[in-house]
N, C-alpha and C. Protein backbone atom coordinates (compact mmCIF):
# COMPACT_ATOMS: atom_id res chain seq x y z
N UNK A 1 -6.46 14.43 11.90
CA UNK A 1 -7.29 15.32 11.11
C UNK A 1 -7.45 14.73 9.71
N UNK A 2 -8.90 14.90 8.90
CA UNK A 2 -8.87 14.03 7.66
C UNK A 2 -9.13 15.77 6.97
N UNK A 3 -8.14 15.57 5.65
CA UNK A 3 -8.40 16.35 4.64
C UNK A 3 -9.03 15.92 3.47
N UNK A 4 -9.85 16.38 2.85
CA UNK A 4 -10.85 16.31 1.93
C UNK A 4 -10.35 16.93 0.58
N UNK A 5 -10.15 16.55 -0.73
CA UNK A 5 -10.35 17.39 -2.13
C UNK A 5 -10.50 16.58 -3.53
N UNK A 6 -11.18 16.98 -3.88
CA UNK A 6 -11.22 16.77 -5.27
C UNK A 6 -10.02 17.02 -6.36
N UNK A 7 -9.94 15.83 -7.61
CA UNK A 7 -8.98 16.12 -8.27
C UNK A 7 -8.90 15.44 -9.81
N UNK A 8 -8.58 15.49 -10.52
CA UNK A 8 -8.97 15.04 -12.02
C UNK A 8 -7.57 13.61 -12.40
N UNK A 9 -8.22 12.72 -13.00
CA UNK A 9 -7.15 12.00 -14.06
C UNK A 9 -7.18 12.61 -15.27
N UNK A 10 -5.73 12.85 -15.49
CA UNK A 10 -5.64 13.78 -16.67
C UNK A 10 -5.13 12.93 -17.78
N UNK A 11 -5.03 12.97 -19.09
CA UNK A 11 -4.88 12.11 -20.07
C UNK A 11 -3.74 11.21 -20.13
N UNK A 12 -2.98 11.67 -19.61
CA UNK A 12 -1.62 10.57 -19.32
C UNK A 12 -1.39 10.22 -18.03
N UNK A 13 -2.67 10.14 -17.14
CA UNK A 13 -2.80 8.84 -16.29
C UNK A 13 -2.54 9.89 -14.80
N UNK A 14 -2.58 10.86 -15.14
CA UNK A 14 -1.64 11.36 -13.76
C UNK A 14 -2.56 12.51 -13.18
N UNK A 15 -2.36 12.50 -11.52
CA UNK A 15 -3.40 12.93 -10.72
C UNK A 15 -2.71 14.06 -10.08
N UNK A 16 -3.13 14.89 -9.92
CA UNK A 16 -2.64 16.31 -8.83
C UNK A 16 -3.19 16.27 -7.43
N UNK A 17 -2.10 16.52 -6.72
CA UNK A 17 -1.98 16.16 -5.07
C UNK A 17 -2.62 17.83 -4.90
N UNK A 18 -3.40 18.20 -4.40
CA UNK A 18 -3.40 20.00 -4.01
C UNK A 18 -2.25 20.22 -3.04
N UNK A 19 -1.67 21.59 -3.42
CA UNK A 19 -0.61 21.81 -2.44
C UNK A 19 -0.64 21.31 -1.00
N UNK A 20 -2.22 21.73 -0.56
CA UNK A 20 -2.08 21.98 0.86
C UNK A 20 -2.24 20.40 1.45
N UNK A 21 -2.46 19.33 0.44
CA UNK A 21 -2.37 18.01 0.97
C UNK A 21 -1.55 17.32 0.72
N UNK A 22 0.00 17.92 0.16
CA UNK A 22 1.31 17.65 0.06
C UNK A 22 2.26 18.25 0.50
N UNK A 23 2.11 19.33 1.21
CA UNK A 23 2.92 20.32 2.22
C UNK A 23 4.22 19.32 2.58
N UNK A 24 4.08 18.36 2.90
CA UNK A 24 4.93 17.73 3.81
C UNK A 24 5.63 16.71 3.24
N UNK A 25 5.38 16.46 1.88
CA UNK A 25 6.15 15.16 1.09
C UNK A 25 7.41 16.08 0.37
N UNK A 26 8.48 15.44 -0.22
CA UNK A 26 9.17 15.82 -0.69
C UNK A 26 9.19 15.45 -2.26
N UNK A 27 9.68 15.97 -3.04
CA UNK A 27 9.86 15.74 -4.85
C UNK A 27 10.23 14.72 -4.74
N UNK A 28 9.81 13.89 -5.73
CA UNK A 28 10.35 12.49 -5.79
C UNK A 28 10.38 11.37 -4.71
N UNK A 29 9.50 11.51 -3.41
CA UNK A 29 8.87 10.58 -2.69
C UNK A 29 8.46 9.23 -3.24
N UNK A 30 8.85 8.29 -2.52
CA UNK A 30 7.79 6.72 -3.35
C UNK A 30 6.59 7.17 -2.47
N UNK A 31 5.45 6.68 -3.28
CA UNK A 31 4.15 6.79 -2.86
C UNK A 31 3.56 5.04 -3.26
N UNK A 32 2.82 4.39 -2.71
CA UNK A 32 2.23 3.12 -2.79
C UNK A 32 0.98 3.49 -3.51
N UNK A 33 0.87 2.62 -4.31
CA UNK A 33 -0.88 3.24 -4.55
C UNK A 33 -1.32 1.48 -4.40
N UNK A 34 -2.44 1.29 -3.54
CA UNK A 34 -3.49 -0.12 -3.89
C UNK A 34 -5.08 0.13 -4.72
N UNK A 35 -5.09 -0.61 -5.40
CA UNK A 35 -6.33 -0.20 -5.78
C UNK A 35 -7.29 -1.75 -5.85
N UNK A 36 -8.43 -1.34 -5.15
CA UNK A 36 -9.37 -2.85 -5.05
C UNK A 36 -10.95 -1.95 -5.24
N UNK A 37 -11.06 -2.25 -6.20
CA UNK A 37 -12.06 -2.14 -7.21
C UNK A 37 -12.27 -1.08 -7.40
N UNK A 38 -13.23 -0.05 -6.60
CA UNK A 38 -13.49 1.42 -7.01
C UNK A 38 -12.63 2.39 -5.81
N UNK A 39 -12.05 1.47 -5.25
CA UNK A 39 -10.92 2.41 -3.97
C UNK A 39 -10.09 2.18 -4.35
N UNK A 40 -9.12 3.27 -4.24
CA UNK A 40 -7.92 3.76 -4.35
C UNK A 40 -7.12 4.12 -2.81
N UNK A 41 -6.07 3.54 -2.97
CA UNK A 41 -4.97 4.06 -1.61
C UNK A 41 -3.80 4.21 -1.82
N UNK A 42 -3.73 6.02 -1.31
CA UNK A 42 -2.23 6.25 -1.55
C UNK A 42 -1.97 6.46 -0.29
N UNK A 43 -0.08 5.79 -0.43
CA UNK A 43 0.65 5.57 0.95
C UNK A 43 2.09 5.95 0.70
N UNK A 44 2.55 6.95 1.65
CA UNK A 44 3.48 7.18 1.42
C UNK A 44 4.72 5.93 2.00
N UNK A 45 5.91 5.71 1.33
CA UNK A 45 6.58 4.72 0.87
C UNK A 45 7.46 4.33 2.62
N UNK A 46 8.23 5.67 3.08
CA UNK A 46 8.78 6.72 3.93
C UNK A 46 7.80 5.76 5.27
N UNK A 47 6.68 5.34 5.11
CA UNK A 47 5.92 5.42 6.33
C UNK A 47 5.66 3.81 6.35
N UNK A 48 6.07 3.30 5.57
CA UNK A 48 5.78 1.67 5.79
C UNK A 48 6.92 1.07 5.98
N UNK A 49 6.59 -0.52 6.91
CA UNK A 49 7.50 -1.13 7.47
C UNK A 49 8.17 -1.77 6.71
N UNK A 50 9.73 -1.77 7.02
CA UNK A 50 11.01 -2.26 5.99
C UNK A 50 10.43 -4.16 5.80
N UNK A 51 9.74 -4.78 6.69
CA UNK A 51 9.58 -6.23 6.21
C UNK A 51 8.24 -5.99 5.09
N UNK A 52 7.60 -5.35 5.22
CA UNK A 52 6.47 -4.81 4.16
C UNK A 52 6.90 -4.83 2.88
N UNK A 53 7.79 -3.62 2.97
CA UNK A 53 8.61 -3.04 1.98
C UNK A 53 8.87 -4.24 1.10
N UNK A 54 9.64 -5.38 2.11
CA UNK A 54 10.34 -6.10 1.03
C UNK A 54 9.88 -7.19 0.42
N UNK A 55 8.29 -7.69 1.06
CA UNK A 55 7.71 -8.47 0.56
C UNK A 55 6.59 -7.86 -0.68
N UNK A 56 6.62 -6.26 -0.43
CA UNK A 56 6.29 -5.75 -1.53
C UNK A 56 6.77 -5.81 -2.88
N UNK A 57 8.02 -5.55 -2.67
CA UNK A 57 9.15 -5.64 -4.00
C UNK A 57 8.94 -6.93 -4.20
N UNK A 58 9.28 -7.92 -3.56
CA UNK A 58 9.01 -9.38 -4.15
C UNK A 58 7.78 -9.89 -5.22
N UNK A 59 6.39 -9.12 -4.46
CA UNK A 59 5.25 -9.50 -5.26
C UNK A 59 5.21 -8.79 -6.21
N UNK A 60 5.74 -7.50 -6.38
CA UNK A 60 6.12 -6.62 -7.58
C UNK A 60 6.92 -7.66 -8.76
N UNK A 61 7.68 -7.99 -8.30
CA UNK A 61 8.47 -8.77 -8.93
C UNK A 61 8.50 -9.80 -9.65
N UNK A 62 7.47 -10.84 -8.95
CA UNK A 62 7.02 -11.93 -9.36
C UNK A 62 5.63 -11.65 -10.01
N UNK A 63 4.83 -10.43 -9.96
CA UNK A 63 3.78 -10.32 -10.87
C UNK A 63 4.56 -10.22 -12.02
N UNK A 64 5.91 -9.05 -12.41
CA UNK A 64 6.30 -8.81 -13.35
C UNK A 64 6.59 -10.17 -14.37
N UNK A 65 7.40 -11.41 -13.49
CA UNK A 65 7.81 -12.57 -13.90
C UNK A 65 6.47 -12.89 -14.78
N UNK A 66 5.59 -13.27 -13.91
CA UNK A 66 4.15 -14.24 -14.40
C UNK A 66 3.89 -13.39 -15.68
N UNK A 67 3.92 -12.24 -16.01
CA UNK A 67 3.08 -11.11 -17.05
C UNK A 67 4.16 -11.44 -18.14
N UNK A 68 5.40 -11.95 -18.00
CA UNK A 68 6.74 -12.09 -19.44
C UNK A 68 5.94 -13.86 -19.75
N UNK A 69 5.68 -14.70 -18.44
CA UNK A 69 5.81 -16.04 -18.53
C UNK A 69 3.79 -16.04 -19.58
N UNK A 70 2.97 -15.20 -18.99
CA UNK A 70 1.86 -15.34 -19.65
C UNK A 70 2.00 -14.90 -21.16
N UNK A 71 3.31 -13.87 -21.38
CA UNK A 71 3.50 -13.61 -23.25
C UNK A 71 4.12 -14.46 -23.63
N UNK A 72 4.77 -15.42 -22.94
CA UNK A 72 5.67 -16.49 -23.94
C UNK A 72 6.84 -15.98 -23.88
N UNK A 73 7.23 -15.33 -22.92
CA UNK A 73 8.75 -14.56 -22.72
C UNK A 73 9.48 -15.16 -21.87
N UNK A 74 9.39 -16.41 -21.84
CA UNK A 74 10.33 -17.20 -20.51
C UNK A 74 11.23 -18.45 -21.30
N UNK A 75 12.25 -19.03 -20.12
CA UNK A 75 13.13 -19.90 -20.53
C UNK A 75 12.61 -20.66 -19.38
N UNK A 76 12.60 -22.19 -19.71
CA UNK A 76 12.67 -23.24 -18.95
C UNK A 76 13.90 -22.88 -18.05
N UNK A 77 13.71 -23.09 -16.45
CA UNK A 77 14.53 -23.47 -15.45
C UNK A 77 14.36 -23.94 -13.94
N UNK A 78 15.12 -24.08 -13.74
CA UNK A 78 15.07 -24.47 -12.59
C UNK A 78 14.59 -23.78 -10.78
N UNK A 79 13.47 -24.37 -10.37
CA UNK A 79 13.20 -23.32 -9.33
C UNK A 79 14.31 -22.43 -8.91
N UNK A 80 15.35 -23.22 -8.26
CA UNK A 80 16.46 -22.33 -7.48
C UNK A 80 16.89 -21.29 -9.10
N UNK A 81 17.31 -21.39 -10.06
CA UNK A 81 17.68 -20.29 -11.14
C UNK A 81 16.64 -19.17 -10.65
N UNK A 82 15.07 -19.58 -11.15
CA UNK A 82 14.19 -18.57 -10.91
C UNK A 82 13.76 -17.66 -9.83
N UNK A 83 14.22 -18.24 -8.66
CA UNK A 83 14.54 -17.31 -7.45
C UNK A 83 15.80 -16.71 -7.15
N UNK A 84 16.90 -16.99 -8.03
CA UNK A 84 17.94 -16.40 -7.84
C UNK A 84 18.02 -15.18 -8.55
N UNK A 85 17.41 -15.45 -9.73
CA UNK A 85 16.87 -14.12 -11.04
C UNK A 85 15.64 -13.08 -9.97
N UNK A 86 15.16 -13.95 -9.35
CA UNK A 86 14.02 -12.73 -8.95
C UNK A 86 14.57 -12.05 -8.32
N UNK A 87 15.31 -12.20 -7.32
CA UNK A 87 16.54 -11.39 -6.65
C UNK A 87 17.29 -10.71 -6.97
N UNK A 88 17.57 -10.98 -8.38
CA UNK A 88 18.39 -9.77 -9.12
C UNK A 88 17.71 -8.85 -9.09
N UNK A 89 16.09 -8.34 -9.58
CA UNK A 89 14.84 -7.51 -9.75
C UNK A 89 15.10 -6.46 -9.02
């Protein structure tokens, strides 16, 4: 069944689920959001596959890296250091 509603971005970025199309999530759920260009996709966290999951966190991770390394926030090292640090993440 597809449910349908309308809903506002409100000034600090944040969107309202209508009750009746969150009945079933719990407080504090991870939710995925993708966004590719004017689409938006939300996914609940709960419903995707654990090898997904973890190549998710990785690219999470390593965008975060590249965004310190594009301000000038990095130390020279060594591949193996820099994958051992991403793993800490």
């Amino acid at each position: 069944m597809v449910e349908v509603a309308l809903t506002k971005l409100s000034s600090k970025g944040q969107v309202v689920i209508p009750s009746y199309l969150r009945k079933d999530f719990n407080v504090g759920e991870q939710l995925l959001i993708i966004r590719k260009h004017d689409q938006v996709i939300l996914q609940r966290m709960k419903n995707i596959d654990k090898k997904f999951s973890g190549e998710l966190a990785f690219a999470l991770r390593t965008e975060k890296a590249l965004k310190q390394y594009e301000k000038g926030k990095f130390k020279e090292k060594s591949a193996k250091e820099f994958l051992d640090e991403l793993e800490k993440w």
